[in-house]
Protein backbone atom coordinates (compact mmCIF):
# COMPACT_ATOMS: atom_id res chain seq x y z
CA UNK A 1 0.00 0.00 0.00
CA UNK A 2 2.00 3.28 -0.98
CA UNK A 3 1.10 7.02 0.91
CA UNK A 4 -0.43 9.40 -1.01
CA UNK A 5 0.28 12.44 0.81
CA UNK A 6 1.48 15.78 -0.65
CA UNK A 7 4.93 17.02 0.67
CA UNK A 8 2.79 19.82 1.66
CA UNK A 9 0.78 17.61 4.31
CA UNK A 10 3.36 15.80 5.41
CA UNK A 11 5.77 19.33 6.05
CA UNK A 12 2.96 22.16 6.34
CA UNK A 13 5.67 24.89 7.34
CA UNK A 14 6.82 24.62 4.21
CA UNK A 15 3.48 24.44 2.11
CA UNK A 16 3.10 27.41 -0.59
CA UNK A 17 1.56 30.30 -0.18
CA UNK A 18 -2.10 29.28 0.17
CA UNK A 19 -0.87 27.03 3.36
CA UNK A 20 0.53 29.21 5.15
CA UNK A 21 0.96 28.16 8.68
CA UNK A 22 1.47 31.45 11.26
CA UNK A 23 4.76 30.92 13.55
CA UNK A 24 3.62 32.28 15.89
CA UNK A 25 -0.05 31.57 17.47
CA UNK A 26 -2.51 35.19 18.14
CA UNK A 27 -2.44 34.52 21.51
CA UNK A 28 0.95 34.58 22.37
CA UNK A 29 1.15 36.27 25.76
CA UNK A 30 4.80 37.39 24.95
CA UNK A 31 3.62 38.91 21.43
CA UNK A 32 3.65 42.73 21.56
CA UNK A 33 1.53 44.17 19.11
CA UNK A 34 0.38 48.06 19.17
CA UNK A 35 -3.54 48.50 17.71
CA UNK A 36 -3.94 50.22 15.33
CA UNK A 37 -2.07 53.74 14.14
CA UNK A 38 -4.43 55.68 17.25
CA UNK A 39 -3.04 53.66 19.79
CA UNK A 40 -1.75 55.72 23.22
CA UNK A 41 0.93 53.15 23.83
CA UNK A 42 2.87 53.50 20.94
CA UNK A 43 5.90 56.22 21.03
CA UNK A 44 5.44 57.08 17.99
CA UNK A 45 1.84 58.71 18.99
CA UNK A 46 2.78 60.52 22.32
CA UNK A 47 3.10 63.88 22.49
CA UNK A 48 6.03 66.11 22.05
CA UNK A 49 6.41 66.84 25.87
CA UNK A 50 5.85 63.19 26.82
CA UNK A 51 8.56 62.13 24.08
CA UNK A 52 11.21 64.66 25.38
CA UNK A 53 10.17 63.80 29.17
CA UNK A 54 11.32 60.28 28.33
CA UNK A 55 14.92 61.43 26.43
CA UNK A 56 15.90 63.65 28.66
CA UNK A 57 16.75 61.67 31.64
CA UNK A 58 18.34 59.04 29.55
CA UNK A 59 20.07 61.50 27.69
CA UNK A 60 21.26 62.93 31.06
CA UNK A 61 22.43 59.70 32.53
CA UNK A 62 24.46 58.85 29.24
CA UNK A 63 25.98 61.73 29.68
CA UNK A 64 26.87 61.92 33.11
CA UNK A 65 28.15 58.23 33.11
CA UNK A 66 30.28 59.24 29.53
CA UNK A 67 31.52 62.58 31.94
CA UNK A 68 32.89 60.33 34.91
CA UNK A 69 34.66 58.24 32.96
CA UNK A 70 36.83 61.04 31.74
CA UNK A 71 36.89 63.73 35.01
CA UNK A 72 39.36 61.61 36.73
CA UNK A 73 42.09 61.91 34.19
CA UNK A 74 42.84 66.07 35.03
CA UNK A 75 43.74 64.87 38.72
CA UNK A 76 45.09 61.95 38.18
CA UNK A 77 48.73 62.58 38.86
CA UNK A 78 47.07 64.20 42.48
CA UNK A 79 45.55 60.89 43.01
CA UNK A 80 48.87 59.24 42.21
CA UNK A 81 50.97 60.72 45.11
CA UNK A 82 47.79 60.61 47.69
CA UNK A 83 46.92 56.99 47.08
CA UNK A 84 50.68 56.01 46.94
CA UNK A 85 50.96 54.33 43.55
CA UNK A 86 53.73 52.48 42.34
CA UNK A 87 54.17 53.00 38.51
CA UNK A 88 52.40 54.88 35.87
CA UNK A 89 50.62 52.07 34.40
CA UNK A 90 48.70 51.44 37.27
CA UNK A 91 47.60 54.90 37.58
CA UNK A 92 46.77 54.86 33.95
CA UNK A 93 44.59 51.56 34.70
CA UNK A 94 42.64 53.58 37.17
CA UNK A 95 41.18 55.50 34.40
CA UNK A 96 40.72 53.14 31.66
CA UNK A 97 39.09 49.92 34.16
CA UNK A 98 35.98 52.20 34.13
CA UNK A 99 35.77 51.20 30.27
CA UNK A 100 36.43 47.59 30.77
CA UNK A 101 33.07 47.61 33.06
CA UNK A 102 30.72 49.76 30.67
CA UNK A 103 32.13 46.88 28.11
CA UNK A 104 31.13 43.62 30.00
CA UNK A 105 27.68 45.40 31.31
CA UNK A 106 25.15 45.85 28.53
CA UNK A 107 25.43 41.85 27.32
CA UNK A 108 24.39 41.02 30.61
CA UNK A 109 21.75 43.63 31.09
CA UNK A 110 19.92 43.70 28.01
CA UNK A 111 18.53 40.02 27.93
CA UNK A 112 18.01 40.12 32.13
CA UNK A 113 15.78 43.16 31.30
CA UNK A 114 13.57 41.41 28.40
CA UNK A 115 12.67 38.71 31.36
CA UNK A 116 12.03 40.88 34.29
CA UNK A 117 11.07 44.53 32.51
CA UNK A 118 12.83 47.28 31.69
CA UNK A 119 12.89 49.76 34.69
CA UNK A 120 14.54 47.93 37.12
CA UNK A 121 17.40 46.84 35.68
CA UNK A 122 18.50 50.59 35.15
CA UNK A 123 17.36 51.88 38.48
CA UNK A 124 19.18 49.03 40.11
CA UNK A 125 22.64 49.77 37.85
CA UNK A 126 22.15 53.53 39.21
CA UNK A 127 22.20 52.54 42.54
CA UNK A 128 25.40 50.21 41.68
CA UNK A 129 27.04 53.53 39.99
CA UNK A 130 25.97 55.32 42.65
CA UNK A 131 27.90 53.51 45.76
CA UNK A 132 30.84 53.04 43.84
CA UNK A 133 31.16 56.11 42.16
CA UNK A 134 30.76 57.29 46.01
CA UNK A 135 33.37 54.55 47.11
CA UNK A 136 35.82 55.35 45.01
CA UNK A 137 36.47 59.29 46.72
CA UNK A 138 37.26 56.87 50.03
CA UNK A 139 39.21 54.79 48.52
CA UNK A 140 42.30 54.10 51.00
CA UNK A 141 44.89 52.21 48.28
CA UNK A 142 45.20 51.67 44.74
CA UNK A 143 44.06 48.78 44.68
CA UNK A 144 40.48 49.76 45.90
CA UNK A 145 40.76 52.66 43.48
CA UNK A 146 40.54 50.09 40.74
CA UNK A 147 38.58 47.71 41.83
CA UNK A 148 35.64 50.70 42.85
CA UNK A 149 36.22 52.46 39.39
CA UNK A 150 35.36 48.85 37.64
CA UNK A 151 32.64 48.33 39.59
CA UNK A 152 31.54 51.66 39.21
CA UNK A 153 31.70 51.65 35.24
CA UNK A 154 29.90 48.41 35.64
CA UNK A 155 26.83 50.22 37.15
CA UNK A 156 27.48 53.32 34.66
CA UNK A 157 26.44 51.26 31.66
CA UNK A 158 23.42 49.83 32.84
CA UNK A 159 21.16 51.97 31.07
CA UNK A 160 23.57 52.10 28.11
CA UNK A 161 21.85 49.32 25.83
CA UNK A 162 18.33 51.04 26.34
CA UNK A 163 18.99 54.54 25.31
CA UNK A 164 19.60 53.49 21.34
CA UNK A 165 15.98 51.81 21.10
CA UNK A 166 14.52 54.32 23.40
CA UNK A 167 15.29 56.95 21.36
CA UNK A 168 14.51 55.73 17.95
CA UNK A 169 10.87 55.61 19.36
């Protein structure tokens, strides 16, 4: 006895175009969709005020996290002779760690914010940037300069990954 079946019954994802079977089901509870062009919830419908309410702060943050990466490097042959360090390079690595920490952050915050939204994850990094940022003017040796100036570019580029889609809005 031999099967008459179609390829396209057998495989139905890849039946022509009158068979086409949707990926992903309409009731998806992940699936964001915006109704229709009037719909309040889409950024592209708010109002100017509410659009620039929602830049600005970003915008600020950016730019005060992009600032302290940088304001150390006037003082830092001051903080050189106070903190006692031993060769250049280290003092040099006290600027540039902050960089190594806005690197590592945004691969790890991006996807934790898709699974548990999108305003925590950047008010908790502020707090993060915030303590160490603070912890590093008390830092006794070099090596806690360092290790607070990572940690403190860590929490600097939490919001870094949002601000580019934000925006685009």
């Amino acid at each position: 006895m031999t099967n008459n079946a179609s390829s396209s019954e057998k495989h139905p994802e890849t039946a022509g175009p009158g068979n086409i079977v949707p990926l992903i089901p309409p009731t998806d509870p992940n699936l964001v969709t915006l109704d229709g062009p009037d719909n309040p919830h889409n950024p592209k419908n708010w109002s100017a005020r509410k659009k620039w309410l929602a830049f600005v702060p970003m915008s600020m943050f950016n730019l005060l996290s992009s600032m302290s990466s940088a304001t150390v490097a006037p003082g830092l042959s001051a903080i050189g002779e106070d903190l006692g360090f031993p060769s250049n390079t280290l003092l040099i690595l006290s600027l540039s760690v902050f960089f190594l920490g806005t690197a590592i952050v945004p691969l790890f915050t991006a996807p934790v914010s898709e699974m548990i939204g999108r305003v925590p994850v950047p008010l908790t990094m502020n707090v993060v940037y915030i303590v160490f940022n603070t912890a590093c003017g008390a830092a006794k040796s070099p090596t806690q300069l360092i290790i607070f100036r990572f940690l403190a570019g860590l929490g600097a580029a939490g919001p870094y990954w949002r601000q580019y889609p934000h925006t685009a809005s």
